[in-house]
Protein backbone atom coordinates (compact mmCIF):
# COMPACT_ATOMS: atom_id res chain seq x y z
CA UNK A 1 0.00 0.00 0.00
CA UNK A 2 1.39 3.36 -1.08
CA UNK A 3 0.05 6.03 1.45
CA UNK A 4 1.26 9.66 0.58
CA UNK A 5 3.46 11.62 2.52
CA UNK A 6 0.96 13.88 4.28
CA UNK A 7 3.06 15.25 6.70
CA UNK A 8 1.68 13.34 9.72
CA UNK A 9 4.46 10.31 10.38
CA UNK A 10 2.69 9.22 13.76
CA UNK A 11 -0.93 8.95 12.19
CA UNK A 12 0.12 7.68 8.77
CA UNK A 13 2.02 4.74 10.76
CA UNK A 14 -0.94 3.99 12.46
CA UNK A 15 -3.17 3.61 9.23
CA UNK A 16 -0.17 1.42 7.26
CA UNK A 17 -0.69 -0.84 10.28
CA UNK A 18 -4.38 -0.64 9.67
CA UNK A 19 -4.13 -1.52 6.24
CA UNK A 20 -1.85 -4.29 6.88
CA UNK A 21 -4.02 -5.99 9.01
CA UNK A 22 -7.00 -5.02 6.77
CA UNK A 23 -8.68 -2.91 9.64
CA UNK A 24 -9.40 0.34 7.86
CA UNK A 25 -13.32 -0.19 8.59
CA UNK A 26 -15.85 1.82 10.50
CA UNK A 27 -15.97 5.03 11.89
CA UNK A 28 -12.89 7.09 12.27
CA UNK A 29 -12.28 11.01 14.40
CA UNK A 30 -9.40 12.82 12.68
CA UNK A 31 -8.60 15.51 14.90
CA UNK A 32 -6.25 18.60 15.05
CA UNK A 33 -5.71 21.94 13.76
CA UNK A 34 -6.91 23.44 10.86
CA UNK A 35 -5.11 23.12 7.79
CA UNK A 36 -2.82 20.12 8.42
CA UNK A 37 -4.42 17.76 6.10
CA UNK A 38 -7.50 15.92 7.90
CA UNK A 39 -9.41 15.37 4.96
CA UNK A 40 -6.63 15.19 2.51
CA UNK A 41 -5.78 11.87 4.26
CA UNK A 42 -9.28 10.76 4.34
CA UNK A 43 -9.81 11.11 0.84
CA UNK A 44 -5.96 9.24 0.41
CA UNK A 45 -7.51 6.69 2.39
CA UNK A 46 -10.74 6.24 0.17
CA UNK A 47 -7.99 6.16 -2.59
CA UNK A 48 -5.91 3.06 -1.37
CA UNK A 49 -9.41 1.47 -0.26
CA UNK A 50 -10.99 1.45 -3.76
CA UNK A 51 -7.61 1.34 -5.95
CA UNK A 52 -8.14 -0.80 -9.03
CA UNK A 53 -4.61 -2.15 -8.70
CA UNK A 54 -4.96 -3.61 -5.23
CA UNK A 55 -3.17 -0.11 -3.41
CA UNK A 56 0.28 -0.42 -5.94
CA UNK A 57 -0.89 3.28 -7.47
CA UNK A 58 1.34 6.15 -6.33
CA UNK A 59 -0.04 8.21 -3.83
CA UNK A 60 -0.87 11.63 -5.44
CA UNK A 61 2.02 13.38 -6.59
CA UNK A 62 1.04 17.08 -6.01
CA UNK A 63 4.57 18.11 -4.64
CA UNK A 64 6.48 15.75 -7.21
CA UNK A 65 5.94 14.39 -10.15
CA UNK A 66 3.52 16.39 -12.84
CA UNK A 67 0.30 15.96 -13.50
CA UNK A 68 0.83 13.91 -16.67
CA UNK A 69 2.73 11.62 -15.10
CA UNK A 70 0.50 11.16 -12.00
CA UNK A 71 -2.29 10.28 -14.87
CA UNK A 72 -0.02 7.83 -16.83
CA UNK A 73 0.49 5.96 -13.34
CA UNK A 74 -2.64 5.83 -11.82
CA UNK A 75 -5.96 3.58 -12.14
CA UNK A 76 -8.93 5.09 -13.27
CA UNK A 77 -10.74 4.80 -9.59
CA UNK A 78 -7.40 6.87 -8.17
CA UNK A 79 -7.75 9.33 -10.24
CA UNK A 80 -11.01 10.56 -9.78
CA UNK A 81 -10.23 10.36 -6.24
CA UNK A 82 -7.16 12.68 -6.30
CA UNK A 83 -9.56 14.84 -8.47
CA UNK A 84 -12.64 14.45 -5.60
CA UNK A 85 -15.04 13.23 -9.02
CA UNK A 86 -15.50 9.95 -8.10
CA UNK A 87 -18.96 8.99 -7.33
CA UNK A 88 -18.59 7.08 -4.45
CA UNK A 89 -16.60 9.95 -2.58
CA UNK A 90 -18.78 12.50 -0.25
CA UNK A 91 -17.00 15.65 0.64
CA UNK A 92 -19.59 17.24 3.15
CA UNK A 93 -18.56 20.96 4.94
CA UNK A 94 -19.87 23.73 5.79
CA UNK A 95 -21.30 26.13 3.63
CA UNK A 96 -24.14 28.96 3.97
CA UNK A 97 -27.45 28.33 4.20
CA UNK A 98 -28.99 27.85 0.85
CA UNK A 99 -25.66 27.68 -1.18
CA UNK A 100 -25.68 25.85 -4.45
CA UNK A 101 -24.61 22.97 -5.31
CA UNK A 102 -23.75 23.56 -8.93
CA UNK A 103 -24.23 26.93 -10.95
CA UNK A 104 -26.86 26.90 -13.87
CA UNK A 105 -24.65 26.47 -16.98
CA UNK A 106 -21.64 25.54 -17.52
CA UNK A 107 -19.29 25.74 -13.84
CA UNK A 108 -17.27 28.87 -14.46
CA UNK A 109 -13.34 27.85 -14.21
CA UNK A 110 -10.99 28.69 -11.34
CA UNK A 111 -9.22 31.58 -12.04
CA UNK A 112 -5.78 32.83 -10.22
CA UNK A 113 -7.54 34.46 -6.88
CA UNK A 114 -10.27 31.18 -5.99
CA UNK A 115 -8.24 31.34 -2.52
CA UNK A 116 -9.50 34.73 -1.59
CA UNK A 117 -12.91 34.88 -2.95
CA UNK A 118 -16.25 33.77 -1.81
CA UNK A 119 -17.00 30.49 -4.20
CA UNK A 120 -20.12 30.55 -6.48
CA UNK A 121 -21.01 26.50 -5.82
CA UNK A 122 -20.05 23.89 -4.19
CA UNK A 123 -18.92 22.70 -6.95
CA UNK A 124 -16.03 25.25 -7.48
CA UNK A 125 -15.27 24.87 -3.54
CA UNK A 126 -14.70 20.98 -4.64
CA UNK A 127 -12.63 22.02 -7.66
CA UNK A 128 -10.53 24.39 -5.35
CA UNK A 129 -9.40 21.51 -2.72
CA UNK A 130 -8.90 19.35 -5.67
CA UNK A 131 -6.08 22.21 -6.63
CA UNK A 132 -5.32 22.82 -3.29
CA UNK A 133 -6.02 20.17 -0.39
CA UNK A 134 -5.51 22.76 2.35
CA UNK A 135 -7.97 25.05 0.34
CA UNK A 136 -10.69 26.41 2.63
CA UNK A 137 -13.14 28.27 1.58
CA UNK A 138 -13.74 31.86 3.07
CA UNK A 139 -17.80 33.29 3.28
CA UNK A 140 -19.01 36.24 3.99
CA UNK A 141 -22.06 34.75 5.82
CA UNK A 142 -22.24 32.39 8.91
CA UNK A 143 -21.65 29.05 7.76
CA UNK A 144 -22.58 25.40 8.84
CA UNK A 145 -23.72 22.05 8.64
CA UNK A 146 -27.40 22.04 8.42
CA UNK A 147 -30.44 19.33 9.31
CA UNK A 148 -31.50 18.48 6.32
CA UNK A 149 -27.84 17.98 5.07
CA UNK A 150 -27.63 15.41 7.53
CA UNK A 151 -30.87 13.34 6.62
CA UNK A 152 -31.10 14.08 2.98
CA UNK A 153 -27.36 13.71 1.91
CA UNK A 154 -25.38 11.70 4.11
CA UNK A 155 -27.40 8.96 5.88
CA UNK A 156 -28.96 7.90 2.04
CA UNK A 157 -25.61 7.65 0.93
CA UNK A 158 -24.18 5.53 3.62
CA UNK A 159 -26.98 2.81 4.06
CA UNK A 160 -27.07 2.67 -0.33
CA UNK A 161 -24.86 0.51 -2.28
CA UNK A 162 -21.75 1.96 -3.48
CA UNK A 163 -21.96 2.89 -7.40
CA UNK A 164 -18.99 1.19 -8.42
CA UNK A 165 -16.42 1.31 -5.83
CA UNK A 166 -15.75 -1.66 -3.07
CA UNK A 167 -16.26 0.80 -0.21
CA UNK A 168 -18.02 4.28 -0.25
CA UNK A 169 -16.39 7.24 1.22
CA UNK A 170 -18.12 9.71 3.32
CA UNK A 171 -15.88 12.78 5.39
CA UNK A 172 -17.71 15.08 7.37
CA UNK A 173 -15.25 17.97 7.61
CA UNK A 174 -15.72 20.24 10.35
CA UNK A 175 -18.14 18.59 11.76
CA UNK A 176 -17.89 20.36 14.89
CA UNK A 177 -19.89 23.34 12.93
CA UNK A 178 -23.07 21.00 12.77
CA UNK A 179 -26.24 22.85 14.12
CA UNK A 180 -27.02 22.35 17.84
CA UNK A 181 -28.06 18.84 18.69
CA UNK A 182 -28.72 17.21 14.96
CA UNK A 183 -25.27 15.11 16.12
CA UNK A 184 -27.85 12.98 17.48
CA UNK A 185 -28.70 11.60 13.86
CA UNK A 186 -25.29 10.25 13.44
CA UNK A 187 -25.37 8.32 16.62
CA UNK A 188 -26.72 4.62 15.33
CA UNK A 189 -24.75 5.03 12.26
CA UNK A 190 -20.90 5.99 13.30
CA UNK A 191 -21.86 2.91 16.15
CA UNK A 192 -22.72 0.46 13.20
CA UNK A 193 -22.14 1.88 9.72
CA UNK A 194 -22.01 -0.80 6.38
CA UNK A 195 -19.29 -2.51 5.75
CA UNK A 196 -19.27 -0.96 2.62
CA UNK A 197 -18.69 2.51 3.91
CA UNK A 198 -15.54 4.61 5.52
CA UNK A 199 -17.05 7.22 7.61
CA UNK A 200 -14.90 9.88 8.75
CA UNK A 201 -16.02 12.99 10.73
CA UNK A 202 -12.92 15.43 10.74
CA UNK A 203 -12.88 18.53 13.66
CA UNK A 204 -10.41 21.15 14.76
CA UNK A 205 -12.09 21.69 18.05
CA UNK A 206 -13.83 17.97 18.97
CA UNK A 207 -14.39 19.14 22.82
CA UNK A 208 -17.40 20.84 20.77
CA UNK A 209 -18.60 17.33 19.28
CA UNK A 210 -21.05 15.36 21.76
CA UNK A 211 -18.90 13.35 23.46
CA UNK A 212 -21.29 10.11 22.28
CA UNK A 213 -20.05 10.71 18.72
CA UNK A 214 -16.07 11.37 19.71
CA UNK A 215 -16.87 7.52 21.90
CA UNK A 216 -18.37 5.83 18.74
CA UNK A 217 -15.24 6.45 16.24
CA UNK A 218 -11.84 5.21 16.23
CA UNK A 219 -10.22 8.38 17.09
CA UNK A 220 -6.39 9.85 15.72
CA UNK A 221 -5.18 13.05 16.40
CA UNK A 222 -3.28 15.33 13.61
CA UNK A 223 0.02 17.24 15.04
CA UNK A 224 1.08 21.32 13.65
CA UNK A 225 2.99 20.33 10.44
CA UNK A 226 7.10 20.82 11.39
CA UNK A 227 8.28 23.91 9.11
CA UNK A 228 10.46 21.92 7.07
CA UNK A 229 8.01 19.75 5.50
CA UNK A 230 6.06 22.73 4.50
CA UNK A 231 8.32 25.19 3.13
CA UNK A 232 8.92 23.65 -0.45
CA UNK A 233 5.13 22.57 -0.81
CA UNK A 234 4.35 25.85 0.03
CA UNK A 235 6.83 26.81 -2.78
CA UNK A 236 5.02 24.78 -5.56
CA UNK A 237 1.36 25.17 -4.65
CA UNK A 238 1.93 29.09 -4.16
CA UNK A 239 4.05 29.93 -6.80
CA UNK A 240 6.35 31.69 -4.30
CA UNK A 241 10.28 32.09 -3.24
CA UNK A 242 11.60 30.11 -0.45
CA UNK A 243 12.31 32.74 1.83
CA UNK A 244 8.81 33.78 1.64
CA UNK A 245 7.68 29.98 1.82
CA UNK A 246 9.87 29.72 5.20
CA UNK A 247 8.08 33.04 6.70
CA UNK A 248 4.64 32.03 5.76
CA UNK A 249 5.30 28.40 7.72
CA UNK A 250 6.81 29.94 10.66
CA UNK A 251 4.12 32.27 10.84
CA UNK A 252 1.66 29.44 10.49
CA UNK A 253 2.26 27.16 13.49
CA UNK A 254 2.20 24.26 11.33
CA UNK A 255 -1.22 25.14 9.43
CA UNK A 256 -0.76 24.60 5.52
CA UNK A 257 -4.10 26.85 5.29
CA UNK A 258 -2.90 29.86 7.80
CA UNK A 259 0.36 29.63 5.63
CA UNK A 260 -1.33 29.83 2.24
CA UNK A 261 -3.67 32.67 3.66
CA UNK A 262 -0.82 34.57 4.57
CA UNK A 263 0.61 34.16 0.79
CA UNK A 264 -2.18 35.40 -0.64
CA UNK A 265 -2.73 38.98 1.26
CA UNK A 266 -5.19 37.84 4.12
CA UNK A 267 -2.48 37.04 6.54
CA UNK A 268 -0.46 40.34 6.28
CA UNK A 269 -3.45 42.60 6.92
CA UNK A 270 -4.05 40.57 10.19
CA UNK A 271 -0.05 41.00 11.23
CA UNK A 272 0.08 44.33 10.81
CA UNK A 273 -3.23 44.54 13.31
CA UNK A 274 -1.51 42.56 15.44
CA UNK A 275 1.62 44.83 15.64
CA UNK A 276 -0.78 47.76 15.64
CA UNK A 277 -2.43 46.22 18.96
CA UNK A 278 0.76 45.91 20.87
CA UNK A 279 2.25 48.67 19.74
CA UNK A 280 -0.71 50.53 21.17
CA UNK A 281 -0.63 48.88 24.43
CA UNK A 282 3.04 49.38 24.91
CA UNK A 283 1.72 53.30 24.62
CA UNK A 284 -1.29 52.49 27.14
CA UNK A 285 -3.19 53.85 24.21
CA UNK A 286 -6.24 53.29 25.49
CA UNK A 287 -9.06 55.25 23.65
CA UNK A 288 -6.89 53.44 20.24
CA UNK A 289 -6.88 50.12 21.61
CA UNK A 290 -10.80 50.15 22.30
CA UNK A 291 -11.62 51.29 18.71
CA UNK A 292 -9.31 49.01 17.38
CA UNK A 293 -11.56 46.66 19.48
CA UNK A 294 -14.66 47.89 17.72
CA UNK A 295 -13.76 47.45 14.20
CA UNK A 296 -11.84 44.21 14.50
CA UNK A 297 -15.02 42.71 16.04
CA UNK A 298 -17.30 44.44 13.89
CA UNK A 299 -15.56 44.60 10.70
CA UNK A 300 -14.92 40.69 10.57
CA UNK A 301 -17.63 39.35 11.92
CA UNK A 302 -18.46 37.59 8.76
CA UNK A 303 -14.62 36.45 8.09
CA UNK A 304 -14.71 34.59 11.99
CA UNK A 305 -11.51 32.66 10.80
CA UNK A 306 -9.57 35.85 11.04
CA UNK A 307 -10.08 36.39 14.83
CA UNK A 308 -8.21 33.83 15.28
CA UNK A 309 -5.29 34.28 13.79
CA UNK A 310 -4.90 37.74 15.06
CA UNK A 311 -4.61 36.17 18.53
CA UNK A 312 -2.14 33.40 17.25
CA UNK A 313 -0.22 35.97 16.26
CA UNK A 314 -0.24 38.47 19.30
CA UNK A 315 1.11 35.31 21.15
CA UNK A 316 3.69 34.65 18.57
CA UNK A 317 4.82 38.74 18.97
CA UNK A 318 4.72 38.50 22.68
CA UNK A 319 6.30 35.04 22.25
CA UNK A 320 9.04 36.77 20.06
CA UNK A 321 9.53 39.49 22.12
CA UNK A 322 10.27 37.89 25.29
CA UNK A 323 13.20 35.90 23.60
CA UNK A 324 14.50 39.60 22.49
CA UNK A 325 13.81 40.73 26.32
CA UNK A 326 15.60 37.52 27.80
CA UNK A 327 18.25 38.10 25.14
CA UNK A 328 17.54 35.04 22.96
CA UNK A 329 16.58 37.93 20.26
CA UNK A 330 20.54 37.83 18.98
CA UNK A 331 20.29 34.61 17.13
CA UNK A 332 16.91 35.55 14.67
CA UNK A 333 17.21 32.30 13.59
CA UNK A 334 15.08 31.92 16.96
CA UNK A 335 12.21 34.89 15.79
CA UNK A 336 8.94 33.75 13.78
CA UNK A 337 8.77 37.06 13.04
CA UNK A 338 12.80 38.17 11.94
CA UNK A 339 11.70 40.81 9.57
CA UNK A 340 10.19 42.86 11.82
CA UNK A 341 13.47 42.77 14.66
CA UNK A 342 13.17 46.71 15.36
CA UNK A 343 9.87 46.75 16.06
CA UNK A 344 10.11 43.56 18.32
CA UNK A 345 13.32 45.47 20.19
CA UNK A 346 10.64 48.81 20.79
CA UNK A 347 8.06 46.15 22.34
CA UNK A 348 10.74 44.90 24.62
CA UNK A 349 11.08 47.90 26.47
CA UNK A 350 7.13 48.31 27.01
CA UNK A 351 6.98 44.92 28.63
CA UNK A 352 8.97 43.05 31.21
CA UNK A 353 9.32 39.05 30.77
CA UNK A 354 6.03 37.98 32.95
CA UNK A 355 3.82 40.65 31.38
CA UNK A 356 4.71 39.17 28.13
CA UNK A 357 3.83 35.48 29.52
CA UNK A 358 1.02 36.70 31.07
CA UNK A 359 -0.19 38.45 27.54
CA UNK A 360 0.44 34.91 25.80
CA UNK A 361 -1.78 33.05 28.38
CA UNK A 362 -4.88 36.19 28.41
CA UNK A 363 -4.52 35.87 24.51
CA UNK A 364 -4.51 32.20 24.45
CA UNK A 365 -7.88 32.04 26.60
CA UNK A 366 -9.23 34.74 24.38
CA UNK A 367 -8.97 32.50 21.76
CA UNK A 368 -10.82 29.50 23.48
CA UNK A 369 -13.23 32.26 24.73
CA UNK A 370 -13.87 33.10 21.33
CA UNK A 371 -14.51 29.92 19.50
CA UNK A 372 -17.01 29.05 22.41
CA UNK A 373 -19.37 31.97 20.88
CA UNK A 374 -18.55 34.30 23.59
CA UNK A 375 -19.39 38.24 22.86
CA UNK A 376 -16.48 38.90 20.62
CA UNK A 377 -15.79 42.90 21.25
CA UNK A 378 -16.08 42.64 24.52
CA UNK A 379 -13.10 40.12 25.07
CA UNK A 380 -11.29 41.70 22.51
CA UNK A 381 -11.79 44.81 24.59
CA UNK A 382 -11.29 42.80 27.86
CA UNK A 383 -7.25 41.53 26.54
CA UNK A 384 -6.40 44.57 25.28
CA UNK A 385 -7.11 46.55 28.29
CA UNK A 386 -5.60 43.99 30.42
CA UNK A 387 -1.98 44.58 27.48
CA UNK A 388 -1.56 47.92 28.96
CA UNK A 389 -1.38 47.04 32.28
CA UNK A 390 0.85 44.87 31.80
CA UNK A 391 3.00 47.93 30.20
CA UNK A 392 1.90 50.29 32.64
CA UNK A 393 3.46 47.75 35.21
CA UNK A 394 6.33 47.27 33.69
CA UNK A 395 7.10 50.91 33.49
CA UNK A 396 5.98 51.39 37.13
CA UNK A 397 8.66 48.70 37.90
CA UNK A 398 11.47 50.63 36.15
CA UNK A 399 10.57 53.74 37.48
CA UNK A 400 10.48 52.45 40.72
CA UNK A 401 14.30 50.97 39.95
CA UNK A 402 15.28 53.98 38.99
């Protein structure tokens, strides 16, 4: 069996064992952060589970060998996979309410900028991931996993035969974005699904999954990608220099998605917020910081992804700025952020060492606070009130020194 580097050595060990012992049955839980290739190994799995040639096709060669060649050396039932056509594969994520499934006419193609854009149809989201695995979607309206999804799409395809393939493929990405309480559907069916299907139910935060789904699948958990392994796939699916591919992945914390977001323009309006925040607490500017509050809240409440990654990234400058306060800050080997050193060196004389650990732990529970629904300005407001004190202490301390 020929399972494709994804990235995840731990996992991917697990699942050759699996396959060697022909276990890969059931219900499985892939869990971990976004953007480090959850469904891009569930669909690799449906691959090696349906291959024509008993599992001896290459695993897709996105990062190696091109396209012609991955056609020449694959079965028909692999390539439709790698392309996410085949008929018994059933990609199901979140999406607005109402969104289409295919546009009238013929489905426009995918020009340079389908990263950054709203898609038309699910369709071109589908054509997107086949691109770009990592590819997620960005609406401007709350999205989700609806009802009638559930009961009119996915339990009809799991209790039919397959079409043509020896086992059917269903992934339920995100699954933790399913309406409240219609988990309860899926219950009988991840406890006993055919033996003809591979259910897998993919999450980046499974605390939010009822706990009598996360009991009824075979559960692995997806690690932050190291930098390494990144950098040159970052080069060939962006189309950009390595020393921009190594910035993007350090910036990422092992997220293939944050790093491509940051390549295309979405990521460097969200650092330089980020820098604007704690420059702006290391200047107790208050009336600044609770504006800045305002429109962060308010102007991306319909992009919720982005909130975030702006506090991933105020604990990656605090995080950076305590090396450069403890004197780590010499080597910039050490810095995510090394293009940005004289800024970093202004910040470390705002903040002494525990304020800064104290900002990355407030930030850090923001975050949790946040994807638990919580009223978003108001703990924005809430940590960046609580980042000058932390500066006001610090400069209480030195005064009181001097």
């Amino acid at each position: 069996m020929h399972l494709g580097d994804l990235g995840q050595p731990r996992v991917q060990g697990i699942l050759r064992d699996m396959f060697a012992r022909h276990r890969v049955s059931g219900s499985f839980l892939f869990d971990g952060p976004d953007g480090v290739g959850k469904s891009a190994l569930a669909v690799e799995l449906g691959r090696l589970l349906n291959c024509e040639r008993e599992g001896s096709c290459q695993p897709r060669g996105l990062f190696h060998d091109p396209p012609r060649k991955q056609e020449e050396d694959a079965c028909s039932s692999c390539r439709r996979f790698r392309s996410l056509q085949h008929p018994d594969l059933h990609l199901v994520f979140p999406v607005p309410s109402g969104f289409r499934e295919a546009a009238s006419g013929a489905e426009p193609k995918l020009d340079a900028d389908f990263r950054q854009r709203e898609p038309r149809t699910i369709v071109e989201v589908l054509r997107g991931k086949a691109v770009d695995p990592y590819h997620k979607p960005m609406f401007e309206r709350p999205v989700g996993i609806q009802a009638e999804v559930l009961r009119e799409v996915v339990l009809p395809v799991v209790h039919r035969r397959p079409v043509e393939a020896r086992t059917k493929v269903v992934i339920l990405a995100e699954a933790d974005q399913m309406a409240f309480g219609i988990g309860n559907l899926l219950l009988k069916t991840l406890e006993e699904p055919p033996a003809d299907c591979l259910l897998v139910v993919t999450s980046s935060v499974p605390e939010r999954l009822l706990p009598t789904i996360r009991s009824r699948c075979q559960r692995l958990t997806f690690a932050p990608l190291p930098v390494e392994w990144m950098v040159p796939r970052l080069e060939i699916l962006h189309g950009v220099s390595t020393t921009d591919a190594r910035l993007a992945a350090s910036l990422a914390q092992g997220s293939m998605l944050t790093a491509g977001r940051h390549l295309s323009g979405v990521f460097d309006e969200v650092r330089e917020r980020a820098f604007a925040i704690m420059q702006s607490a290391a200047e107790c500017d208050v009336f600044e910081l609770l504006q800045l509050a305002t429109t962060t809240a308010r102007g991306w409440s319909k992009q919720r992804q982005l909130l975030p990654l702006l506090l991933q990234l105020l604990v990656l400058i605090a995080r950076d700025t305590l090396l450069v306060v403890e004197g780590v800050g010499a080597d910039e080997t050490t810095l995510v952020h090394q293009d940005r050193i004289g800024e970093l060196q202004q910040l470390a004389q705002a903040f002494g060492p525990d304020g800064l650990r104290r900002i990355i732990h407030a930030a850090e529970q923001s975050e949790r606070q946040i994807a638990g629904y919580v009223h978003t300005e108001l703990t924005l407001s809430t940590l960046f009130l609580s980042m000058t004190r932390e500066s006001d202490r610090a400069r209480a301390m030195m005064a009181g020194e001097a």
